[in-house]
Protein backbone atom coordinates (compact mmCIF):
# COMPACT_ATOMS: atom_id res chain seq x y z
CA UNK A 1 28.21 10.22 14.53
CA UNK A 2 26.52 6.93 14.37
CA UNK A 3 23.90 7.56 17.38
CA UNK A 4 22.84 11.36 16.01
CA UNK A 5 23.04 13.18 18.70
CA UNK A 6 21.29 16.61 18.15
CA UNK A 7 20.82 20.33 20.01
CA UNK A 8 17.42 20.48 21.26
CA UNK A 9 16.28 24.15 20.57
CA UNK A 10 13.42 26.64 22.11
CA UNK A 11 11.26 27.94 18.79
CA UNK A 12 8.61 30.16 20.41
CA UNK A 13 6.64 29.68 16.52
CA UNK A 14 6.80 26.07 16.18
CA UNK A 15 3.33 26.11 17.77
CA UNK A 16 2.44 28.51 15.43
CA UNK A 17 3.30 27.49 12.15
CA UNK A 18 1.09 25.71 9.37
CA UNK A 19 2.18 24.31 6.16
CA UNK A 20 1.11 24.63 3.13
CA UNK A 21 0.79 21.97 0.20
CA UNK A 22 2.20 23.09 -3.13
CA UNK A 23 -0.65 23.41 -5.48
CA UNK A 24 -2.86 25.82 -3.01
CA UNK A 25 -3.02 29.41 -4.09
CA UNK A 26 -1.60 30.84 -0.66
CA UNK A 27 -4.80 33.27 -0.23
CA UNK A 28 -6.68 29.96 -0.55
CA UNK A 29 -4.51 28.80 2.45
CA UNK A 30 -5.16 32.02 4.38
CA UNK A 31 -8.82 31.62 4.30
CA UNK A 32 -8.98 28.27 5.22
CA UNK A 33 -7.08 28.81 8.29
CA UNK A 34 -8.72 32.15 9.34
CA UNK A 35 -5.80 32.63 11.67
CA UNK A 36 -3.30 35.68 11.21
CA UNK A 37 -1.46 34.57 14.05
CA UNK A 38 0.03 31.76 12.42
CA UNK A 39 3.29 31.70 10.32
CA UNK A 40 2.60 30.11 6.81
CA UNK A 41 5.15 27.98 5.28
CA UNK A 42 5.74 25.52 2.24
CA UNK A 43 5.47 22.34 2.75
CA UNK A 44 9.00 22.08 0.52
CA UNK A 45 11.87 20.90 1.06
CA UNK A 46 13.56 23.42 3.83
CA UNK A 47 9.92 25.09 4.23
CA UNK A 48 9.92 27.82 2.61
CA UNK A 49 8.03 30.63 3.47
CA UNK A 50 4.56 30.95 1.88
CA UNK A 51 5.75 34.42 0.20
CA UNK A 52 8.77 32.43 -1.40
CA UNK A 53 8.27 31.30 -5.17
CA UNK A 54 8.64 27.51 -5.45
CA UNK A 55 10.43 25.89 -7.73
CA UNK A 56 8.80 23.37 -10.06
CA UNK A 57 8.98 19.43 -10.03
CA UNK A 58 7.81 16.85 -7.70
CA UNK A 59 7.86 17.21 -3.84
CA UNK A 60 7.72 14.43 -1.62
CA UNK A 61 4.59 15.10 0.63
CA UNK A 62 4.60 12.37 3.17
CA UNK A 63 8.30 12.50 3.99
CA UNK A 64 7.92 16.13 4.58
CA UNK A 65 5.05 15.69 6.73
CA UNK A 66 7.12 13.42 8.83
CA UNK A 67 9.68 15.82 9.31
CA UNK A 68 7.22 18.79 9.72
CA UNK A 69 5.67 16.36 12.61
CA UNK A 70 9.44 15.66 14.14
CA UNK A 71 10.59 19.11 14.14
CA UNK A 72 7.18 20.49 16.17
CA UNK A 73 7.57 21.28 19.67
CA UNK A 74 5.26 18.55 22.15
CA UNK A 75 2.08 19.88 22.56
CA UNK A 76 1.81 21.85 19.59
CA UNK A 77 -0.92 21.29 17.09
CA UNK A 78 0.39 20.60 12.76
CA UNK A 79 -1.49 22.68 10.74
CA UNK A 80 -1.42 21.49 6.87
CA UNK A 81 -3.52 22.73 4.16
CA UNK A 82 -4.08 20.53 1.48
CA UNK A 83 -5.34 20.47 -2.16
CA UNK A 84 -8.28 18.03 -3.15
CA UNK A 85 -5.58 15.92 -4.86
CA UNK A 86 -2.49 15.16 -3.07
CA UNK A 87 0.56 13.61 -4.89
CA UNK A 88 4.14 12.71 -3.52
CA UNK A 89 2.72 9.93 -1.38
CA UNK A 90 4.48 6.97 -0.81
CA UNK A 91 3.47 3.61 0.26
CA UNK A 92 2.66 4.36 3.92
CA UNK A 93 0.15 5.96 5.52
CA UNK A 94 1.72 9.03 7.68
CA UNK A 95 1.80 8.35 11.68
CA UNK A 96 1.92 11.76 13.46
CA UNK A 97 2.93 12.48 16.68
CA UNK A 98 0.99 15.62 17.34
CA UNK A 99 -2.73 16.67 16.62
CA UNK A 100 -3.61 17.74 13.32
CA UNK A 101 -5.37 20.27 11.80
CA UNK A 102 -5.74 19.19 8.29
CA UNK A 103 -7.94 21.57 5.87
CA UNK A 104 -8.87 20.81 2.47
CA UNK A 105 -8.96 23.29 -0.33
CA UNK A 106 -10.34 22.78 -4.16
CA UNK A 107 -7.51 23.46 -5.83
CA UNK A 108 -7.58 22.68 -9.15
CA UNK A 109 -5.32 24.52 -11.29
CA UNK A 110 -4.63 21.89 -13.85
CA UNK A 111 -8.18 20.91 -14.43
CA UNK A 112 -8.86 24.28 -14.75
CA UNK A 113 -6.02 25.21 -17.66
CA UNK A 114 -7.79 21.87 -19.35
CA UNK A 115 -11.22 23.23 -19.74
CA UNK A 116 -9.53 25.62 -22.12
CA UNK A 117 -7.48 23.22 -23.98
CA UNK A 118 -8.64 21.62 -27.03
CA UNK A 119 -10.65 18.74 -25.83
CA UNK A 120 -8.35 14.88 -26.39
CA UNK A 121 -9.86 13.60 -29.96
CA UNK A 122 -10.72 9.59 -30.05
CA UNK A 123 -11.87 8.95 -34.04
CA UNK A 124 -13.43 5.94 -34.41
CA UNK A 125 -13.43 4.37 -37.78
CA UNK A 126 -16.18 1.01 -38.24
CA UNK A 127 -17.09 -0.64 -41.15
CA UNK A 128 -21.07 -2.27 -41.59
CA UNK A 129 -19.83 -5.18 -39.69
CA UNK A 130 -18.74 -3.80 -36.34
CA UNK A 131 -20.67 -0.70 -36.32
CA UNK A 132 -22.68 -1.98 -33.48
CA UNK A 133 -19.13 -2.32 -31.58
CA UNK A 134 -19.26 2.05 -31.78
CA UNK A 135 -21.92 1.97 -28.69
CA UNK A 136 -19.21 0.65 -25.91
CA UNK A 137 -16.89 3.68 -27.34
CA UNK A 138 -19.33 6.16 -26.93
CA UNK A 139 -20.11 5.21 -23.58
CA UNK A 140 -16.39 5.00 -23.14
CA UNK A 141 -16.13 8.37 -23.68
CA UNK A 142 -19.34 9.58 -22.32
CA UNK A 143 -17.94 8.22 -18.93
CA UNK A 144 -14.68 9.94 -19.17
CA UNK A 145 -16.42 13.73 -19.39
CA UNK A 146 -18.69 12.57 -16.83
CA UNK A 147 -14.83 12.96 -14.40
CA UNK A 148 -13.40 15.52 -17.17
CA UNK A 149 -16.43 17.66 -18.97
CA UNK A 150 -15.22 18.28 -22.63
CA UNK A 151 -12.10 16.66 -21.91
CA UNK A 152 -12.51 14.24 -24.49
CA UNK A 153 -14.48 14.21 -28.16
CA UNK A 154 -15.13 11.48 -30.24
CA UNK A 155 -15.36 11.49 -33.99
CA UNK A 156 -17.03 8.47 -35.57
CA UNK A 157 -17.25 7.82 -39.22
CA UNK A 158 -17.28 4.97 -41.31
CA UNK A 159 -14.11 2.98 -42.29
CA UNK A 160 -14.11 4.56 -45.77
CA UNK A 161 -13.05 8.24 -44.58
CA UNK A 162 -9.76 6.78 -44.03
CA UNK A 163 -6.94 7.65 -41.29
CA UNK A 164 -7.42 10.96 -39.58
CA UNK A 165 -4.18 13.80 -38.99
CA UNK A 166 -5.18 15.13 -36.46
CA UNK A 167 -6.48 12.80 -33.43
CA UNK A 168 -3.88 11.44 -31.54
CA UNK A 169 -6.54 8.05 -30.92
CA UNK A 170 -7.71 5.71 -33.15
CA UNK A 171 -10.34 2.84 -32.97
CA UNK A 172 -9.89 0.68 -36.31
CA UNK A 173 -13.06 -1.43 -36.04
CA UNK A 174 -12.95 -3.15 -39.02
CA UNK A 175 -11.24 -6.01 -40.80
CA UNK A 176 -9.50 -4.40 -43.60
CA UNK A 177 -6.50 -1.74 -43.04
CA UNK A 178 -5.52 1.04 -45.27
CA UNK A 179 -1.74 1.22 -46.25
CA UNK A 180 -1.55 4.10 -44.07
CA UNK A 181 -2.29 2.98 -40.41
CA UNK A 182 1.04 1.96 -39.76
CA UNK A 183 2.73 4.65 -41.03
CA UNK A 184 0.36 6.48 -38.63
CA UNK A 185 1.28 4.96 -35.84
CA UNK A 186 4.76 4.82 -36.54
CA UNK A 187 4.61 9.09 -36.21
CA UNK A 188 3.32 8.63 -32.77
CA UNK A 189 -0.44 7.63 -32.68
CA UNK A 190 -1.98 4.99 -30.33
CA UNK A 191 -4.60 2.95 -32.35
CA UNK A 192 -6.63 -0.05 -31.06
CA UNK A 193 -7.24 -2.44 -33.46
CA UNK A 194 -9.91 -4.87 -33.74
CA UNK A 195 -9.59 -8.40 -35.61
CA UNK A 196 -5.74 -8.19 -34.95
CA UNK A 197 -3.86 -11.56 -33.71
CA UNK A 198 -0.13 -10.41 -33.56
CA UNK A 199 1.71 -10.57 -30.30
CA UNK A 200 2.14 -7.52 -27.58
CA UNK A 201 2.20 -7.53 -23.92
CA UNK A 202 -1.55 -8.41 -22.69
CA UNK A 203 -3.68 -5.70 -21.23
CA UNK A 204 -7.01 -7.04 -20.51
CA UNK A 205 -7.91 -10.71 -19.27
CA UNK A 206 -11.52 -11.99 -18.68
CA UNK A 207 -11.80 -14.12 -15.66
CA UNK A 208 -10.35 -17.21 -16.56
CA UNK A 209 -7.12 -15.40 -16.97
CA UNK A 210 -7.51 -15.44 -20.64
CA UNK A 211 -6.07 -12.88 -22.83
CA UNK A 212 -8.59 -10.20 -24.42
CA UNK A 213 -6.23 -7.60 -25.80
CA UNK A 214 -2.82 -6.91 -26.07
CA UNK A 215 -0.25 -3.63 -26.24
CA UNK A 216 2.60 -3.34 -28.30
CA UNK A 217 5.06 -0.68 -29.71
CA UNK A 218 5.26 0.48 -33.77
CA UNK A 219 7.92 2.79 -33.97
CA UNK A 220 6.71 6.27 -31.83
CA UNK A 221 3.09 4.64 -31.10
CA UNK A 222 1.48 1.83 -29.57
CA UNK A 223 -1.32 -0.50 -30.92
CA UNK A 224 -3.87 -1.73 -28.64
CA UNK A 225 -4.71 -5.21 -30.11
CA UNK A 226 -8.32 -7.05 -29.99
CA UNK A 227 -7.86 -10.13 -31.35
CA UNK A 228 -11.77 -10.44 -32.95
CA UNK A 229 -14.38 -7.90 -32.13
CA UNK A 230 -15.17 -5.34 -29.62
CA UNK A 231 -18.27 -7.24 -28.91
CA UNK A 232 -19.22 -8.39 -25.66
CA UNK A 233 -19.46 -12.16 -26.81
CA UNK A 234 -15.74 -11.47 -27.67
CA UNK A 235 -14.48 -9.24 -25.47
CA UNK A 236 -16.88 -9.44 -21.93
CA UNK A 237 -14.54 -6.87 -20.63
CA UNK A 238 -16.86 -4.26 -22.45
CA UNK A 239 -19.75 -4.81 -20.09
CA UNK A 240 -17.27 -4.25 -17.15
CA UNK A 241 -18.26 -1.04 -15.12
CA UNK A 242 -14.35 -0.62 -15.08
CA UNK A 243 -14.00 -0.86 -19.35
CA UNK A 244 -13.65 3.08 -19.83
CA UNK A 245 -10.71 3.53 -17.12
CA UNK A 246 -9.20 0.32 -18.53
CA UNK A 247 -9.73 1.74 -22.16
CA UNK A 248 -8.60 5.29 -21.06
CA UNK A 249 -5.61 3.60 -19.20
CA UNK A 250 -4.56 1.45 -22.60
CA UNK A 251 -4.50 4.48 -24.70
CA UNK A 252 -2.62 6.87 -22.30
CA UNK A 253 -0.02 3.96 -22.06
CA UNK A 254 0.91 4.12 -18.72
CA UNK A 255 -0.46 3.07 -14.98
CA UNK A 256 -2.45 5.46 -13.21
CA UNK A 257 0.59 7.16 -10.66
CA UNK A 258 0.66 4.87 -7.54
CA UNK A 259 1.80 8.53 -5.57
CA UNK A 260 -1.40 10.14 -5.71
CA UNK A 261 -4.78 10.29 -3.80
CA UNK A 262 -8.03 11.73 -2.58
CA UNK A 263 -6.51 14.08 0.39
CA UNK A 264 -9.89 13.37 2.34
CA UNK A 265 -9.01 9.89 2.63
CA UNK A 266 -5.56 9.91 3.24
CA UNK A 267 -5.48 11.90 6.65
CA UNK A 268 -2.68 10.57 8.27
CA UNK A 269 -2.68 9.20 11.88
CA UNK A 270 -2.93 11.70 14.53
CA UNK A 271 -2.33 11.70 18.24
CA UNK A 272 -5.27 11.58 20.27
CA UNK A 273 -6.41 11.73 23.86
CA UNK A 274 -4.60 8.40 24.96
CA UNK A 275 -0.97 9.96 23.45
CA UNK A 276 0.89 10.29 20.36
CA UNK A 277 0.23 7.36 17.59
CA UNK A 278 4.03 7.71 16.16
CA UNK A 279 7.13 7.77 18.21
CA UNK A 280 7.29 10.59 20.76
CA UNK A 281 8.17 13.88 19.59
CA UNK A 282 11.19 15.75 20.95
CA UNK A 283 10.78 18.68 23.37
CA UNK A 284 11.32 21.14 20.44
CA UNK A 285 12.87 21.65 16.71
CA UNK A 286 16.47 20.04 16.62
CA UNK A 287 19.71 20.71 15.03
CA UNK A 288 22.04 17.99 14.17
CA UNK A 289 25.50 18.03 15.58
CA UNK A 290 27.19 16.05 12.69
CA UNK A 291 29.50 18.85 11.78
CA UNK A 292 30.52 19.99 15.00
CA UNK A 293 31.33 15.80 15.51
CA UNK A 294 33.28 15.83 12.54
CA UNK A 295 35.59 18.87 13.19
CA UNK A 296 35.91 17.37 16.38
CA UNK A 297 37.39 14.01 15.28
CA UNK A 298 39.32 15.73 12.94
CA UNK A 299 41.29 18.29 15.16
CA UNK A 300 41.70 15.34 17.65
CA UNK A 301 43.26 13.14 14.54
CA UNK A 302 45.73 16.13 13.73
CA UNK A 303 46.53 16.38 17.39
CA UNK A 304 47.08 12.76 17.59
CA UNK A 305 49.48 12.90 14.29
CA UNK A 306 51.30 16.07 15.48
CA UNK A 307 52.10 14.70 18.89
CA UNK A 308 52.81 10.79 17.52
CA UNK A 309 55.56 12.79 15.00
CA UNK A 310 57.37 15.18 16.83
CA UNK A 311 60.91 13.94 18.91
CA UNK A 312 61.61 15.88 22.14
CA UNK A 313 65.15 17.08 22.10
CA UNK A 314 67.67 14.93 23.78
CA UNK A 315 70.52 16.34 26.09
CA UNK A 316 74.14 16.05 24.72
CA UNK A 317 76.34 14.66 27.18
């Protein structure tokens, strides 16, 4: 049990098989291949075939394509279809063992359901003060429907129209609060606040490791905290060519996922003319013999316990 032995098997398809990434509308993955000959799976846990529904939730993409690589028969060639976007990575790089065929398809679905959603309000409230500070916001934003057209809308009006209800963002740029602002942040908005000292975990730092702004919880929201203006003599961060993902990333509230990236880029390794890159492959798809082992050990135990118990009979004299 503790070496693994396995039963090498004969699959006349493995040769013949792509897989396909979750995410990739499966005529999508037809066309891109542009072969009928081969047998279209999932790449899901247990590969699935392409004509099975999948369930939802998160599927780990490079540890499948490991096993999709270890399970292929020497020789053969790992077809994978792919969407622009690939998530389930891990912290690796993949290292196949076989040559790969790896096609790319623009397949968007999400971005596509969020052109028809109502675009993500930012209202911006200034008074006369830091009205100038309004111009890094609007580029802000301008820069984030540049990736995401009409993703995003900003509403700016002076700090007298008071709280909004109905953005879930907030820029405060001004000195004076209304009663309200916590109370509206306590239901659940994210506001960053300009001119505000209190404490919070920092989020930006200029380059002498100095703090710029700070994040910190009030009841269901989260205040982003700028401890003077949103000015570049005050915060430098502004002129940064980075400011509207670090903004964006601040109000969202979490890290950009670390499992995720261009699927271009992340080809993984592939064998070339000089041999496999990873470990060799086997001679064909494999079974495990764990089972079989484990009956084994266990009929030889009740053997052993039948044969250690039992007295032979003994002659009277």
């Amino acid at each position: 049990l503790l070496a693994q032995p396995v039963r090498l098997r004969i699959d006349a398809h493995s040769a013949e098989r792509a897989f396909v990434v979750p995410g990739v509308a499966p005529a999508a993955a037809r066309a891109a291949l542009a072969r009928p000959d081969l047998e279209l799976r999932w790449l899901a846990p247990t590969f699935p075939s392409l004509e099975q529904p999948l369930a939802g939730g998160a599927v780990p993409i490079a540890s499948l394509l490991r096993e999709a690589d270890a399970n292929l028969a020497e020789g053969a060639t790992l077809h994978v279809v792919v969407p622009s976007t690939l998530a389930g990575l891990d912290g690796e790089r993949p290292r196949l063992a076989h040559a790969l065929d790896w096609r790319v398809v623009d397949a968007r679905p999400a971005a596509a359901a969020a052109a028809h959603a109502p675009p993500i309000r930012l209202a911006v409230r200034y008074s006369d003060e830091d009205a100038a500070s309004l111009r890094y916001l609007r580029a802000a934003v301008a820069a984030w429907n540049a990736r995401e057209p009409g993703r995003y809308a900003l509403d700016a009006a002076p700090a007298a129209r008071g709280v909004p209800t109905d953005a879930p963002w907030l820029a405060w740029l001004a000195s004076s609060r209304p009663s309200d602002l916590d109370a509206w942040i306590e239901r659940g908005g994210v506001a960053l606040l300009a001119h505000d000292v209190a404490g919070g975990e920092p989020v930006w730092r200029d380059a002498d490791g100095r703090v710029l702004a700070r994040s910190r919880v009030l009841g269901a929201g989260r205040i982003v905290a700028l401890p003077d203006a949103l000015s570049p003599s005050r915060v430098p961060a502004v002129l940064d060519a980075r400011f509207a993902d670090r903004l964006l990333d601040a109000l969202r509230g979490a890290q950009r996922p670390l499992d995720r990236a261009d699927a271009a880029t992340y080809m993984p390794a592939q064998a070339g003319p000089d041999g496999p890159i990873g470990p060799a492959p086997p001679a064909g798809p494999a079974d495990p013999l764990d089972a079989w082992l484990a009956a084994l050990a266990a009929l030889l135990f009740a053997c052993e316990r039948v044969l250690a118990t039992h007295e032979p009979r003994r002659a009277i004299a």
